[in-house]
PDB file of N, CA and C in Angstrom:
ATOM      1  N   UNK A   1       0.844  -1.176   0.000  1.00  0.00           N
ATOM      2  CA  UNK A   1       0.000   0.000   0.000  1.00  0.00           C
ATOM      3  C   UNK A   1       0.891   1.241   0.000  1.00  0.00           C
ATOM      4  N   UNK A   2       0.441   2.287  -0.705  1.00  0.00           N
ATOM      5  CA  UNK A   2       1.302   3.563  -0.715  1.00  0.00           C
ATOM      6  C   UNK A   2       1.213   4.297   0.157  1.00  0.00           C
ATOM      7  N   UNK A   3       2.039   5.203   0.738  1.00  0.00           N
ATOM      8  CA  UNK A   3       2.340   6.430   1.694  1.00  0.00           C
ATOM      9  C   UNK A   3       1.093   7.256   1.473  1.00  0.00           C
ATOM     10  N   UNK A   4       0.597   7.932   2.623  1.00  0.00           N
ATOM     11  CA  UNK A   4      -0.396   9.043   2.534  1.00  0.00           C
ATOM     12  C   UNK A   4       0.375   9.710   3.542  1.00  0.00           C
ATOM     13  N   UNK A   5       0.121  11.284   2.633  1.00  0.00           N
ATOM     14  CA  UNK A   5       0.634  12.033   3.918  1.00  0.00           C
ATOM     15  C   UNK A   5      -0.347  13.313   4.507  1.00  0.00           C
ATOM     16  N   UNK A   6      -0.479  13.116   5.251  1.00  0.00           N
ATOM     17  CA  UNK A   6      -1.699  14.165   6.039  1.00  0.00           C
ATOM     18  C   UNK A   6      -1.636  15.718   5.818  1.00  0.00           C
ATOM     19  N   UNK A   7      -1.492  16.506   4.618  1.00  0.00           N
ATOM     20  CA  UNK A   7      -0.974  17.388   4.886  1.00  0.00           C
ATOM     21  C   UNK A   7      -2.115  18.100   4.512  1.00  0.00           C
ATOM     22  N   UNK A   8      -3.164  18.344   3.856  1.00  0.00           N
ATOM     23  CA  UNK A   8      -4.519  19.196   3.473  1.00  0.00           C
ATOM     24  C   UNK A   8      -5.074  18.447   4.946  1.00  0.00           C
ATOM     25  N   UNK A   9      -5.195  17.596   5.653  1.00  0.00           N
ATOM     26  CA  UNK A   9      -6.153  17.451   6.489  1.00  0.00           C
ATOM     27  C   UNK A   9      -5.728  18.102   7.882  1.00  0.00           C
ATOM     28  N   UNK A  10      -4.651  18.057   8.104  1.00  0.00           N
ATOM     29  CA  UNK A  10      -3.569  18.518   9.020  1.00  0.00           C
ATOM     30  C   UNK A  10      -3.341  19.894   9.103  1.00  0.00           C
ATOM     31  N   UNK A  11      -3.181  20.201   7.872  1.00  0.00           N
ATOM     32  CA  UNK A  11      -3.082  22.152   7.911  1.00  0.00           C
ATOM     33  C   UNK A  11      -5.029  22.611   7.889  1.00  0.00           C
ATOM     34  N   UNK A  12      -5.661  21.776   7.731  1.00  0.00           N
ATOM     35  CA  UNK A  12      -6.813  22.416   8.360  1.00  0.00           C
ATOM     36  C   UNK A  12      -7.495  22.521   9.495  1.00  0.00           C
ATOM     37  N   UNK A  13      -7.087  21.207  10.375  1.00  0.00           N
ATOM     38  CA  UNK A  13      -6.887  21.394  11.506  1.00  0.00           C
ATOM     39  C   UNK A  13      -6.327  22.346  11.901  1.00  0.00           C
ATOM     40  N   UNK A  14      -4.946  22.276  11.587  1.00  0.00           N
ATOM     41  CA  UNK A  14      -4.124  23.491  12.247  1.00  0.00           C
ATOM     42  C   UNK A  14      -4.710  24.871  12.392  1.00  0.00           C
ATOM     43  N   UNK A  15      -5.469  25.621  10.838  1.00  0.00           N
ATOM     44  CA  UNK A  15      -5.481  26.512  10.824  1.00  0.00           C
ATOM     45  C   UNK A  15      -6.770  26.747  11.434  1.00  0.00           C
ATOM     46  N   UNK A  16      -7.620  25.976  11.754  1.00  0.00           N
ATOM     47  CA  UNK A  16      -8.573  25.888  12.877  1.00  0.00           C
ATOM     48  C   UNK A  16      -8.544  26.504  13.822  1.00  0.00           C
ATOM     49  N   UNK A  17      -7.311  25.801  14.726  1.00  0.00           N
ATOM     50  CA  UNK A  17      -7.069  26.213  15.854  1.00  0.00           C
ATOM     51  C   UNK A  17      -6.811  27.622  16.119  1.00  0.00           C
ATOM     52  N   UNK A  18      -5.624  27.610  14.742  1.00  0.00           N
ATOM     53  CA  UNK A  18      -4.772  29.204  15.108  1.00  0.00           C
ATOM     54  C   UNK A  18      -5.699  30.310  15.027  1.00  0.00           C
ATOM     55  N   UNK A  19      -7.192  29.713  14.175  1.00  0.00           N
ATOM     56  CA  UNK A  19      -8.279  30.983  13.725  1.00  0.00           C
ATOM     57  C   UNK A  19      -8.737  31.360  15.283  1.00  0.00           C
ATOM     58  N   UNK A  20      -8.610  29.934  16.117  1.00  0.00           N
ATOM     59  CA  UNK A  20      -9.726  29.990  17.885  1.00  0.00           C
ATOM     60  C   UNK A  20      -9.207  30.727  18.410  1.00  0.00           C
ATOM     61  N   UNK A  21      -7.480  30.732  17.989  1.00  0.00           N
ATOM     62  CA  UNK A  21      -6.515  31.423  19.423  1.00  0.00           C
ATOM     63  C   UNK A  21      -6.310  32.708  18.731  1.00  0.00           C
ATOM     64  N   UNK A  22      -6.575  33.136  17.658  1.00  0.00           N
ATOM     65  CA  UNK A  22      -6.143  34.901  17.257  1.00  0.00           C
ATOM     66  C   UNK A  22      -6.603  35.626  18.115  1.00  0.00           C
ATOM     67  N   UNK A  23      -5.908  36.375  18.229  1.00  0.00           N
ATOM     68  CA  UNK A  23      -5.726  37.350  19.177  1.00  0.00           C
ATOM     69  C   UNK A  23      -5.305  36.919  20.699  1.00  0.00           C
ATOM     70  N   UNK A  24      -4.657  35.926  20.835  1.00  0.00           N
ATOM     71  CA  UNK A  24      -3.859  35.595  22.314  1.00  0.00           C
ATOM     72  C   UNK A  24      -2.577  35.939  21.854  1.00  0.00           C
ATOM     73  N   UNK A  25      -2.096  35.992  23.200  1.00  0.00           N
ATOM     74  CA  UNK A  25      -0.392  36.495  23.265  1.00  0.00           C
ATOM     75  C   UNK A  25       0.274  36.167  23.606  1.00  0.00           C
ATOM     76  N   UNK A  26       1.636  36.583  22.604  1.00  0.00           N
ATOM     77  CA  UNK A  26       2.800  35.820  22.132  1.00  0.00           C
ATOM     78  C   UNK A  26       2.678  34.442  21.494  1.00  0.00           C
ATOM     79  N   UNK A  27       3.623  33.410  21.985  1.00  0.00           N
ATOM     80  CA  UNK A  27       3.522  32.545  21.085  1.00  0.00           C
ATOM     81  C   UNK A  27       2.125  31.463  20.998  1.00  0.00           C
ATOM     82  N   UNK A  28       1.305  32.062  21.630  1.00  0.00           N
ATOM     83  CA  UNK A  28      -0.458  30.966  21.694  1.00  0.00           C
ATOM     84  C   UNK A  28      -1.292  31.605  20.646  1.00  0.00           C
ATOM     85  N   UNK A  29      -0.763  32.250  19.915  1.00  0.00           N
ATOM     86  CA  UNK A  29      -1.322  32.730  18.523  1.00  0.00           C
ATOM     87  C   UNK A  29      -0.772  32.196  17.352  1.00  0.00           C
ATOM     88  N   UNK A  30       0.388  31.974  17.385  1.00  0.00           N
ATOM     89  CA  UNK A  30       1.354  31.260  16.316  1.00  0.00           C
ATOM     90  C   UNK A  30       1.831  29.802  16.165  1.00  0.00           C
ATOM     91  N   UNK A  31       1.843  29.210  17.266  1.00  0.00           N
ATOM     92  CA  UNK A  31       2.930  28.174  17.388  1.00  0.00           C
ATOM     93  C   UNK A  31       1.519  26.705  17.906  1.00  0.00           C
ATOM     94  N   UNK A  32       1.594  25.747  16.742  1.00  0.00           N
ATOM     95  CA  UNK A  32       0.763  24.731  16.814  1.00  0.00           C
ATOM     96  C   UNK A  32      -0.147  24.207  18.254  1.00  0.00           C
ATOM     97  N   UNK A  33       1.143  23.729  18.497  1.00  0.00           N
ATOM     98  CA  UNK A  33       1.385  23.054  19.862  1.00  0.00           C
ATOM     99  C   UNK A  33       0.945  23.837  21.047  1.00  0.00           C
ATOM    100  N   UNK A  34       1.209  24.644  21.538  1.00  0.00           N
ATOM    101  CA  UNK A  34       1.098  25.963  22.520  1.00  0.00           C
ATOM    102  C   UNK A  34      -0.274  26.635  22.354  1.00  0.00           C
ATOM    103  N   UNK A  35      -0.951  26.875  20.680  1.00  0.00           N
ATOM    104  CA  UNK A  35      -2.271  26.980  20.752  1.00  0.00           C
ATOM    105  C   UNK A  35      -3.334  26.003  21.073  1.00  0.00           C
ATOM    106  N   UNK A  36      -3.001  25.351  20.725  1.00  0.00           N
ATOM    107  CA  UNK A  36      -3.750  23.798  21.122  1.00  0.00           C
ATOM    108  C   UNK A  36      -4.054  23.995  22.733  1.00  0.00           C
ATOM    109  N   UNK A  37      -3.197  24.116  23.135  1.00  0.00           N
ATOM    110  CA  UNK A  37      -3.253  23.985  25.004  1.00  0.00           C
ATOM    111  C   UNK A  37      -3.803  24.791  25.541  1.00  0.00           C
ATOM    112  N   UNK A  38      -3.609  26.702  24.713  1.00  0.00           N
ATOM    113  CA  UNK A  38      -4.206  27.762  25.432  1.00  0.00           C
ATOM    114  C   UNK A  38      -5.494  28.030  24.793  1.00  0.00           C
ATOM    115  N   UNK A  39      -5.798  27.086  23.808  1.00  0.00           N
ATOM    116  CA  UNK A  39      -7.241  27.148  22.932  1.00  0.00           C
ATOM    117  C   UNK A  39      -8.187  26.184  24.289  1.00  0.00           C
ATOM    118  N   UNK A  40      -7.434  24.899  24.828  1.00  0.00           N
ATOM    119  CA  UNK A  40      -8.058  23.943  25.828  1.00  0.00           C
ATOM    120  C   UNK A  40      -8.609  25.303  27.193  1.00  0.00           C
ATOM    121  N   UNK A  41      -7.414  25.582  27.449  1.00  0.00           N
ATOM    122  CA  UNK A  41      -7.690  26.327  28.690  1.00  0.00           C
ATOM    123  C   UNK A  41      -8.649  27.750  28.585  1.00  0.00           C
ATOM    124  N   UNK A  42      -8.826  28.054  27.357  1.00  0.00           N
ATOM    125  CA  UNK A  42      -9.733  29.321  26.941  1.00  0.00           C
ATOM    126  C   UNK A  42     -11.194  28.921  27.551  1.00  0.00           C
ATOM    127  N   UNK A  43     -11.569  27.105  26.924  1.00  0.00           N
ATOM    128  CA  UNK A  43     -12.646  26.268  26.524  1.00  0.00           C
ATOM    129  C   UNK A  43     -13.002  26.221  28.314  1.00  0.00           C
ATOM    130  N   UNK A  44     -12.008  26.066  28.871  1.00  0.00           N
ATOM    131  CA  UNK A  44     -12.245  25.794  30.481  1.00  0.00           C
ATOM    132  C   UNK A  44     -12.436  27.502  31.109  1.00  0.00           C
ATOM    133  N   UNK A  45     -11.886  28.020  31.089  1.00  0.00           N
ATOM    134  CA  UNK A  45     -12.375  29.444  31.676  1.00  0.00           C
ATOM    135  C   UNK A  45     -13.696  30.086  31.098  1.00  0.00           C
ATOM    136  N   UNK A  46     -13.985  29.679  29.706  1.00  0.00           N
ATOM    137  CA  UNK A  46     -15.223  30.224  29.139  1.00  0.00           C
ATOM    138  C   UNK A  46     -16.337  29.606  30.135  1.00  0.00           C
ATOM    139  N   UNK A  47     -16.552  28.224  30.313  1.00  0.00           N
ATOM    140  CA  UNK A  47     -17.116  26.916  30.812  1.00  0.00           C
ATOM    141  C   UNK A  47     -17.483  27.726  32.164  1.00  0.00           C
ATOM    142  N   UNK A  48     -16.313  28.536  33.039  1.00  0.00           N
ATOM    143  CA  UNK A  48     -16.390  28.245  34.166  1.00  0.00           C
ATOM    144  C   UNK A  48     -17.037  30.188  34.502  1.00  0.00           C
ATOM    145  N   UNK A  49     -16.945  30.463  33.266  1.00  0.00           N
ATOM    146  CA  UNK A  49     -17.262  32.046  33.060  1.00  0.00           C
ATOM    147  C   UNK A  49     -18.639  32.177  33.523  1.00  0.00           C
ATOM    148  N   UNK A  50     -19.432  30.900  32.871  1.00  0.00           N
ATOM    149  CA  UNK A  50     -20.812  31.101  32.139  1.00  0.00           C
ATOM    150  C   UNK A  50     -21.471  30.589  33.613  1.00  0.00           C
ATOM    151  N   UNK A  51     -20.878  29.944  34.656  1.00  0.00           N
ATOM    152  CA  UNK A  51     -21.555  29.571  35.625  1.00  0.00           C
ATOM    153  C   UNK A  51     -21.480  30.910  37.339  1.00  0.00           C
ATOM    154  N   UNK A  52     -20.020  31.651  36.383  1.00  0.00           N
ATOM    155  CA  UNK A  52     -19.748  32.727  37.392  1.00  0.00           C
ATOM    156  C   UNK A  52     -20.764  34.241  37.292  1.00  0.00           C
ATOM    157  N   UNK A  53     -21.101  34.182  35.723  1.00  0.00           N
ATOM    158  CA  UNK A  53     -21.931  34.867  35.193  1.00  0.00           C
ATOM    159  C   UNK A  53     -23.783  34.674  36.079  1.00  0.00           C
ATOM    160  N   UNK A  54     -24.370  33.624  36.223  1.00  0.00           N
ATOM    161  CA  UNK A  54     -25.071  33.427  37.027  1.00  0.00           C
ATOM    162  C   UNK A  54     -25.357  34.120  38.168  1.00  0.00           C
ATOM    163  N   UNK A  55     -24.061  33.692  38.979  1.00  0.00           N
ATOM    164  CA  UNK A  55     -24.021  34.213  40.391  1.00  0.00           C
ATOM    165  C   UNK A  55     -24.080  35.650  40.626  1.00  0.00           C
ATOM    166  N   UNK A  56     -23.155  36.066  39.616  1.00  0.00           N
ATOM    167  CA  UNK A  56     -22.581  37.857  39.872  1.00  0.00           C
ATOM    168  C   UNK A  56     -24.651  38.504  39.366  1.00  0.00           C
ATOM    169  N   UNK A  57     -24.984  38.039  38.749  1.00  0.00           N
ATOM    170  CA  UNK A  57     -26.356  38.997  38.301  1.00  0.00           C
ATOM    171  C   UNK A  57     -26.886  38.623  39.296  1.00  0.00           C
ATOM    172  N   UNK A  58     -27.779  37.694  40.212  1.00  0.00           N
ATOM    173  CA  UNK A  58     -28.078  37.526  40.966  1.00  0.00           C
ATOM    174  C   UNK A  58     -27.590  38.331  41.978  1.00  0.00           C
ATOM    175  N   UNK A  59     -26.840  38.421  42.318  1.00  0.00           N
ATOM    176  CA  UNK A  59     -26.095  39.201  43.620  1.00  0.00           C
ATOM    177  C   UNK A  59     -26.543  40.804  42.432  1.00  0.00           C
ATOM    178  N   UNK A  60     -26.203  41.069  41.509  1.00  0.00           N
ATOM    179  CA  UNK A  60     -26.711  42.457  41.317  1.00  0.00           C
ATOM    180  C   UNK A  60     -28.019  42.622  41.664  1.00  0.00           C
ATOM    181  N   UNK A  61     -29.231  41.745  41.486  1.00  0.00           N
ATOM    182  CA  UNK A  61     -30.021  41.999  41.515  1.00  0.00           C
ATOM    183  C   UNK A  61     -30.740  42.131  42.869  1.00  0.00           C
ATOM    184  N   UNK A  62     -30.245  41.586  43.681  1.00  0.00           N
ATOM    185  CA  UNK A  62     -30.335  41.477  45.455  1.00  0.00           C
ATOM    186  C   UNK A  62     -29.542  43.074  45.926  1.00  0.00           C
ATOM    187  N   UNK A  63     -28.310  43.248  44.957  1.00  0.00           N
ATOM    188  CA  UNK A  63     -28.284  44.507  45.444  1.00  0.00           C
ATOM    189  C   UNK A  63     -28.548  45.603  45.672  1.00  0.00           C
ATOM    190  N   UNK A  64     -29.582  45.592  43.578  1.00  0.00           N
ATOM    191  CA  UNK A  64     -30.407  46.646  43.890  1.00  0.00           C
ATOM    192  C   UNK A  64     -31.759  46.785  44.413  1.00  0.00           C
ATOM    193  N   UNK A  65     -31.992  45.525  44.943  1.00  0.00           N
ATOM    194  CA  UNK A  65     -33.893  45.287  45.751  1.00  0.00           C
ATOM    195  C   UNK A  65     -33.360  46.070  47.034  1.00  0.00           C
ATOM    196  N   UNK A  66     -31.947  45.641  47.383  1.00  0.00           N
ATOM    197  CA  UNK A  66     -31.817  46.474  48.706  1.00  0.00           C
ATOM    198  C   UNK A  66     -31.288  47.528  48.850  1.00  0.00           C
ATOM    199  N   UNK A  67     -31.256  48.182  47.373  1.00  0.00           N
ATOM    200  CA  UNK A  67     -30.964  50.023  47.681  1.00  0.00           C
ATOM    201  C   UNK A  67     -32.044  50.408  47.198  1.00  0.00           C
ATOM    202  N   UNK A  68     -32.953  49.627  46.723  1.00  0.00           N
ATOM    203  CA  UNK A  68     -34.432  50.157  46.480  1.00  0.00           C
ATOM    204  C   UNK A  68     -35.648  50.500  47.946  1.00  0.00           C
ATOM    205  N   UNK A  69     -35.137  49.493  48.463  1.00  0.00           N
ATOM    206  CA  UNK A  69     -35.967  48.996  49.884  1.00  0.00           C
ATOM    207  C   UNK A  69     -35.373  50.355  51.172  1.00  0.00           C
ATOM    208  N   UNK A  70     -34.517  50.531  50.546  1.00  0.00           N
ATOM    209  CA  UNK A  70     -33.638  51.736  51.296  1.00  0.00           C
ATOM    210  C   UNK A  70     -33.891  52.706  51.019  1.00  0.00           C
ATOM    211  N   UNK A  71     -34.416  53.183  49.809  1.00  0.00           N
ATOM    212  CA  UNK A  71     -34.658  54.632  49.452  1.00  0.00           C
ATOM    213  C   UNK A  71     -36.149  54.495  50.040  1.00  0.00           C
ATOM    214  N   UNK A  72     -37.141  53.487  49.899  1.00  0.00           N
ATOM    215  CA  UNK A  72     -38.373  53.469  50.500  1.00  0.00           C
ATOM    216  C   UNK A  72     -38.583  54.207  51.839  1.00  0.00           C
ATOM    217  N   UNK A  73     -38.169  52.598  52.722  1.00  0.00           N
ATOM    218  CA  UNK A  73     -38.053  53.119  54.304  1.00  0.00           C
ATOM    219  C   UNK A  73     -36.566  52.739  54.779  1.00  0.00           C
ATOM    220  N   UNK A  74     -35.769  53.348  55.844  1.00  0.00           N
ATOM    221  CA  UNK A  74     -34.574  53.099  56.248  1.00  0.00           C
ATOM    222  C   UNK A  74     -34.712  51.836  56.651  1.00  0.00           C
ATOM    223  N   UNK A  75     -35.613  51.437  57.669  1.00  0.00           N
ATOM    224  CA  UNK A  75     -35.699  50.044  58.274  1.00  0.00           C
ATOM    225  C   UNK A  75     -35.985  49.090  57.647  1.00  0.00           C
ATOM    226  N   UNK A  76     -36.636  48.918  55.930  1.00  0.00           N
ATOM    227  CA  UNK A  76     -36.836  47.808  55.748  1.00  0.00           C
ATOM    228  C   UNK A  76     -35.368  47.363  54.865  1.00  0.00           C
ATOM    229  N   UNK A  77     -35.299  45.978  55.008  1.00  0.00           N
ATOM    230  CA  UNK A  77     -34.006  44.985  54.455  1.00  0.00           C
ATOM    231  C   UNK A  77     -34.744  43.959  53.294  1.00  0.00           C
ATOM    232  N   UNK A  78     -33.806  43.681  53.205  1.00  0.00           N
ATOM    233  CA  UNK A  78     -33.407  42.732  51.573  1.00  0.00           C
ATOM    234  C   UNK A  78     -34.455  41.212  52.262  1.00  0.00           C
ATOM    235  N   UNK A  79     -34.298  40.310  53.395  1.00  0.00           N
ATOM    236  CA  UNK A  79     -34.008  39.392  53.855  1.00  0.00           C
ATOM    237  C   UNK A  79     -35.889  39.369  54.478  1.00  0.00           C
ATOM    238  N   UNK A  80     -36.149  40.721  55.345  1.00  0.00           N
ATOM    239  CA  UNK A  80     -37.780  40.555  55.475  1.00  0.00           C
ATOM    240  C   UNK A  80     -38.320  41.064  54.800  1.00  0.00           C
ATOM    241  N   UNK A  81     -38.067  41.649  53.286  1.00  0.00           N
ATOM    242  CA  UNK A  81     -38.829  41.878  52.128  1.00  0.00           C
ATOM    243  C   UNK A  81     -39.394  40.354  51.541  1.00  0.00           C
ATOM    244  N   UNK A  82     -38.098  39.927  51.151  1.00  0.00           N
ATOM    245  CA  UNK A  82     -37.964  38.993  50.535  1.00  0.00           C
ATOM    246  C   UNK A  82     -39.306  37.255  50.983  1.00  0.00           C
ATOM    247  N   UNK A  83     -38.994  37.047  52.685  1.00  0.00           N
ATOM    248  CA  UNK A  83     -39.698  36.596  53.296  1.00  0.00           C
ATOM    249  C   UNK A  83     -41.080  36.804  53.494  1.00  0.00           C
ATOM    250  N   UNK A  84     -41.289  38.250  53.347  1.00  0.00           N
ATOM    251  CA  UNK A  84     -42.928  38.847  53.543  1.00  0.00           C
ATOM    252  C   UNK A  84     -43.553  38.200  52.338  1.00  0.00           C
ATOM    253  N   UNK A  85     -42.695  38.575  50.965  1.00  0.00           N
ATOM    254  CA  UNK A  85     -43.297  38.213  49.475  1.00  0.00           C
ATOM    255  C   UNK A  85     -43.219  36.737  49.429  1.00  0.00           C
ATOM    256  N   UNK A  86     -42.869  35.732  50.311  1.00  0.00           N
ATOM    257  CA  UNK A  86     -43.288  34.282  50.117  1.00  0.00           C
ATOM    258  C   UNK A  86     -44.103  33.647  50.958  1.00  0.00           C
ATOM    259  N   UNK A  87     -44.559  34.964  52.376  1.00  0.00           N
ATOM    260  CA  UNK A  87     -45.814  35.023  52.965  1.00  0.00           C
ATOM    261  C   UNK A  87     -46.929  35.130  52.227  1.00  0.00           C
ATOM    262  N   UNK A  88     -46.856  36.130  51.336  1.00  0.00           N
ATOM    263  CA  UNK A  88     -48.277  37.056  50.926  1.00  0.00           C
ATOM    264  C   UNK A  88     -48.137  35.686  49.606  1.00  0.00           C
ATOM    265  N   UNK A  89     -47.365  34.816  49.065  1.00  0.00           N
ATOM    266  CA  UNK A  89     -47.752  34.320  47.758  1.00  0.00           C
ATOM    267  C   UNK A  89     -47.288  34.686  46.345  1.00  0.00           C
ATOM    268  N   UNK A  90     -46.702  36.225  46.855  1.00  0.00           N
ATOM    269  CA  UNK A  90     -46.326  36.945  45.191  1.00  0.00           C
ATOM    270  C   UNK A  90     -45.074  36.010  45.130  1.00  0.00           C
ATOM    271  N   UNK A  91     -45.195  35.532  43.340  1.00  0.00           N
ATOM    272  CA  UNK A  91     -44.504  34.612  42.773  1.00  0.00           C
ATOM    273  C   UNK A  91     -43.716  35.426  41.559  1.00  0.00           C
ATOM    274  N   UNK A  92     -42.641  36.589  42.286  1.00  0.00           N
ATOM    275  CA  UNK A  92     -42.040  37.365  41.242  1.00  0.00           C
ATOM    276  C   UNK A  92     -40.743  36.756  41.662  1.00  0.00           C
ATOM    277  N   UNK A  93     -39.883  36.843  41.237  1.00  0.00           N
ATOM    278  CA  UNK A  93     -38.288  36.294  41.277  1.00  0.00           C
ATOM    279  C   UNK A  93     -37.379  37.543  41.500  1.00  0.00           C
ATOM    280  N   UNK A  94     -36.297  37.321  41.638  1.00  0.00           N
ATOM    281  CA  UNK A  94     -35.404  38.632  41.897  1.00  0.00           C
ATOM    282  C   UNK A  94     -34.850  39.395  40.552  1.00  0.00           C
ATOM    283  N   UNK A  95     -35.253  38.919  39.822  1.00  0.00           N
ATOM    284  CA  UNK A  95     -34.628  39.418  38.175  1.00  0.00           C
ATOM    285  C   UNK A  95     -36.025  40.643  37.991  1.00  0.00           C
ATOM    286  N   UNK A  96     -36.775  39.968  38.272  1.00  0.00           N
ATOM    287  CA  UNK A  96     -38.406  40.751  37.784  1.00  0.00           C
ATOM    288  C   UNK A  96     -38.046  41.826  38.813  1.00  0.00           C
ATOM    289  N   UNK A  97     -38.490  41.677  39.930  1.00  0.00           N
ATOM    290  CA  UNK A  97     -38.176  42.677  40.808  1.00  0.00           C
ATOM    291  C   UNK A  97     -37.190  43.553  40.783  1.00  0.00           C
ATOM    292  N   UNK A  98     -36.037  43.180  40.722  1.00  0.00           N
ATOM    293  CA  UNK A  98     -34.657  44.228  40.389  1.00  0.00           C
ATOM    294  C   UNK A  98     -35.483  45.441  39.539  1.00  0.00           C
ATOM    295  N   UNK A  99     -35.700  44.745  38.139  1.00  0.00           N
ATOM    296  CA  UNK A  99     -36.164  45.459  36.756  1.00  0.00           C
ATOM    297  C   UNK A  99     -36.947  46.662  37.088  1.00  0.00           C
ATOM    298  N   UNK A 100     -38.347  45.769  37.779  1.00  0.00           N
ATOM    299  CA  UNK A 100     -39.250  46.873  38.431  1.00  0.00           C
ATOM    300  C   UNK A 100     -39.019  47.988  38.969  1.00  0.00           C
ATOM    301  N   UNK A 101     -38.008  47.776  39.859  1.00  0.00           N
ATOM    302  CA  UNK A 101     -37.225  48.897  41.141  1.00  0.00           C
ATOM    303  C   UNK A 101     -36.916  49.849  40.314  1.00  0.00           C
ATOM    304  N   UNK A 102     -35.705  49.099  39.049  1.00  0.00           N
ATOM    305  CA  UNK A 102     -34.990  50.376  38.598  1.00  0.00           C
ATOM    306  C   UNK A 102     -35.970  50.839  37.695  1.00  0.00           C
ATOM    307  N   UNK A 103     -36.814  50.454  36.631  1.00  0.00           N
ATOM    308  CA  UNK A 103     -37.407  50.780  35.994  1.00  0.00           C
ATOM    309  C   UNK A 103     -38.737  51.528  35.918  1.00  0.00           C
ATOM    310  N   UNK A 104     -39.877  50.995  36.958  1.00  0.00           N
ATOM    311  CA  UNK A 104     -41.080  51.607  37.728  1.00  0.00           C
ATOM    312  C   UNK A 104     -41.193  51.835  38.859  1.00  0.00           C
ATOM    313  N   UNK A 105     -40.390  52.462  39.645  1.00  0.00           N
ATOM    314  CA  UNK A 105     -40.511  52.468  41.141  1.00  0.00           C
ATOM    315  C   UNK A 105     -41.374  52.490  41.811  1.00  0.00           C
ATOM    316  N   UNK A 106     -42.914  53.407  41.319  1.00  0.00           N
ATOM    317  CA  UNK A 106     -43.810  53.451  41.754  1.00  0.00           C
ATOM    318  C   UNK A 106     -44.775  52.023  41.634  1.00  0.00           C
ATOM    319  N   UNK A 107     -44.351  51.155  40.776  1.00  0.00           N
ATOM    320  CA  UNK A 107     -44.920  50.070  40.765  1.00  0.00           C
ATOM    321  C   UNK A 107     -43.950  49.058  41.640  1.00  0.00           C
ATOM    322  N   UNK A 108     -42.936  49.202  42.220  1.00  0.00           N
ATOM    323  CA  UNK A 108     -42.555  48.584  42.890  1.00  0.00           C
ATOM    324  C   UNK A 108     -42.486  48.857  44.559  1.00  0.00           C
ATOM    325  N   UNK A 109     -42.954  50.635  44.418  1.00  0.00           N
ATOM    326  CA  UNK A 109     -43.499  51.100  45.555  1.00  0.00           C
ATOM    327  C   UNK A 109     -44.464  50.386  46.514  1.00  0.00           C
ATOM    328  N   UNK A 110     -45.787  50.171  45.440  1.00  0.00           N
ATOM    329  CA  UNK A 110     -46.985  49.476  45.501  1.00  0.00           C
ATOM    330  C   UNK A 110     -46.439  48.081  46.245  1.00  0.00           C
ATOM    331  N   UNK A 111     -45.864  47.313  45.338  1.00  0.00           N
ATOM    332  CA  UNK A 111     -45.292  46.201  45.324  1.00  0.00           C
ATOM    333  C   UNK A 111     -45.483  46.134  47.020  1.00  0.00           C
ATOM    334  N   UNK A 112     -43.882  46.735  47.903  1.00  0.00           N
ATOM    335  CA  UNK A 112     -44.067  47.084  48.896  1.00  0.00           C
ATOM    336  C   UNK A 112     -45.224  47.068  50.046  1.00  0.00           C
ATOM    337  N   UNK A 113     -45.903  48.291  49.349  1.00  0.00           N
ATOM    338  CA  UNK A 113     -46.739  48.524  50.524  1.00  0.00           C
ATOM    339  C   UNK A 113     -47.711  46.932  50.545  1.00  0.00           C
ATOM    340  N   UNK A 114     -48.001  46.636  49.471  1.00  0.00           N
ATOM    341  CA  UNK A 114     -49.194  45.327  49.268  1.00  0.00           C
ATOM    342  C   UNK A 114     -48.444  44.019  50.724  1.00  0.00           C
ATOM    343  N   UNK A 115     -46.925  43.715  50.870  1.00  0.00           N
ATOM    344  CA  UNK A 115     -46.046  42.827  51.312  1.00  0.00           C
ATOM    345  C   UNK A 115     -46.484  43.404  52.921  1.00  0.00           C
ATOM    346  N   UNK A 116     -45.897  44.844  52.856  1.00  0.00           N
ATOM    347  CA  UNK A 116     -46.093  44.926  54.053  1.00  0.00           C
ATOM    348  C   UNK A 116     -47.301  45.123  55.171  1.00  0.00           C
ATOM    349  N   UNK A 117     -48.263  45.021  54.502  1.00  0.00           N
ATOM    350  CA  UNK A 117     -49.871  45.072  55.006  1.00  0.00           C
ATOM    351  C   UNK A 117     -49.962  43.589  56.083  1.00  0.00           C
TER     352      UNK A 117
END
């Protein structure tokens, strides 16, 4: 059987990679081997981005229910807002609510007063 040599399948691979890693620096933009590894570790920080991404909005959004709850009344908090609204039944989430605060205050005013009755 005759020799095959990998070289159209191989340089497309290659140039695969080097397209994933453009724009990294120094030699993890150029050099086969070295992109390969910092193309792996890109794949793992993206991975671990998308679950850190989660957390951080959440925590924004708790932050601003409780500078909202603050401009209301001084005394009310994040923690017996939160608790009152799974007393009374309202089935809004902290994303909705955030929105509300910054966006309609007076409807999140309401919001409020309805919890704290």
């Amino acid at each position: 059987m005759s020799r095959v040599k990998t070289g159209t399948v191989r340089r497309r691979a290659h140039k695969r990679i080097l397209a994933r890693t453009k724009g990294f620096r120094m030699t993890k933009n150029r050099l086969v081997k070295v992109a390969i590894e910092a193309d792996l570790h890109a794949g793992q920080y993206a991975y671990h981005g998308r679950k850190l991404r989660k957390r951080d909005f959440r925590s924004l959004w708790i932050t601003r229910l409780s500078t909202a709850l603050k401009n209301i009344d001084e005394k009310l908090n994040y923690s017996s807002f939160i608790k009152s609204l799974k007393n009374k039944n309202v089935i809004l989430d902290r994303k909705v609510l955030a929105d509300i605060a910054v966006n309609d205050y007076s409807a999140f005013k309401k919001i409020v007063e309805f919890v704290q009755k």
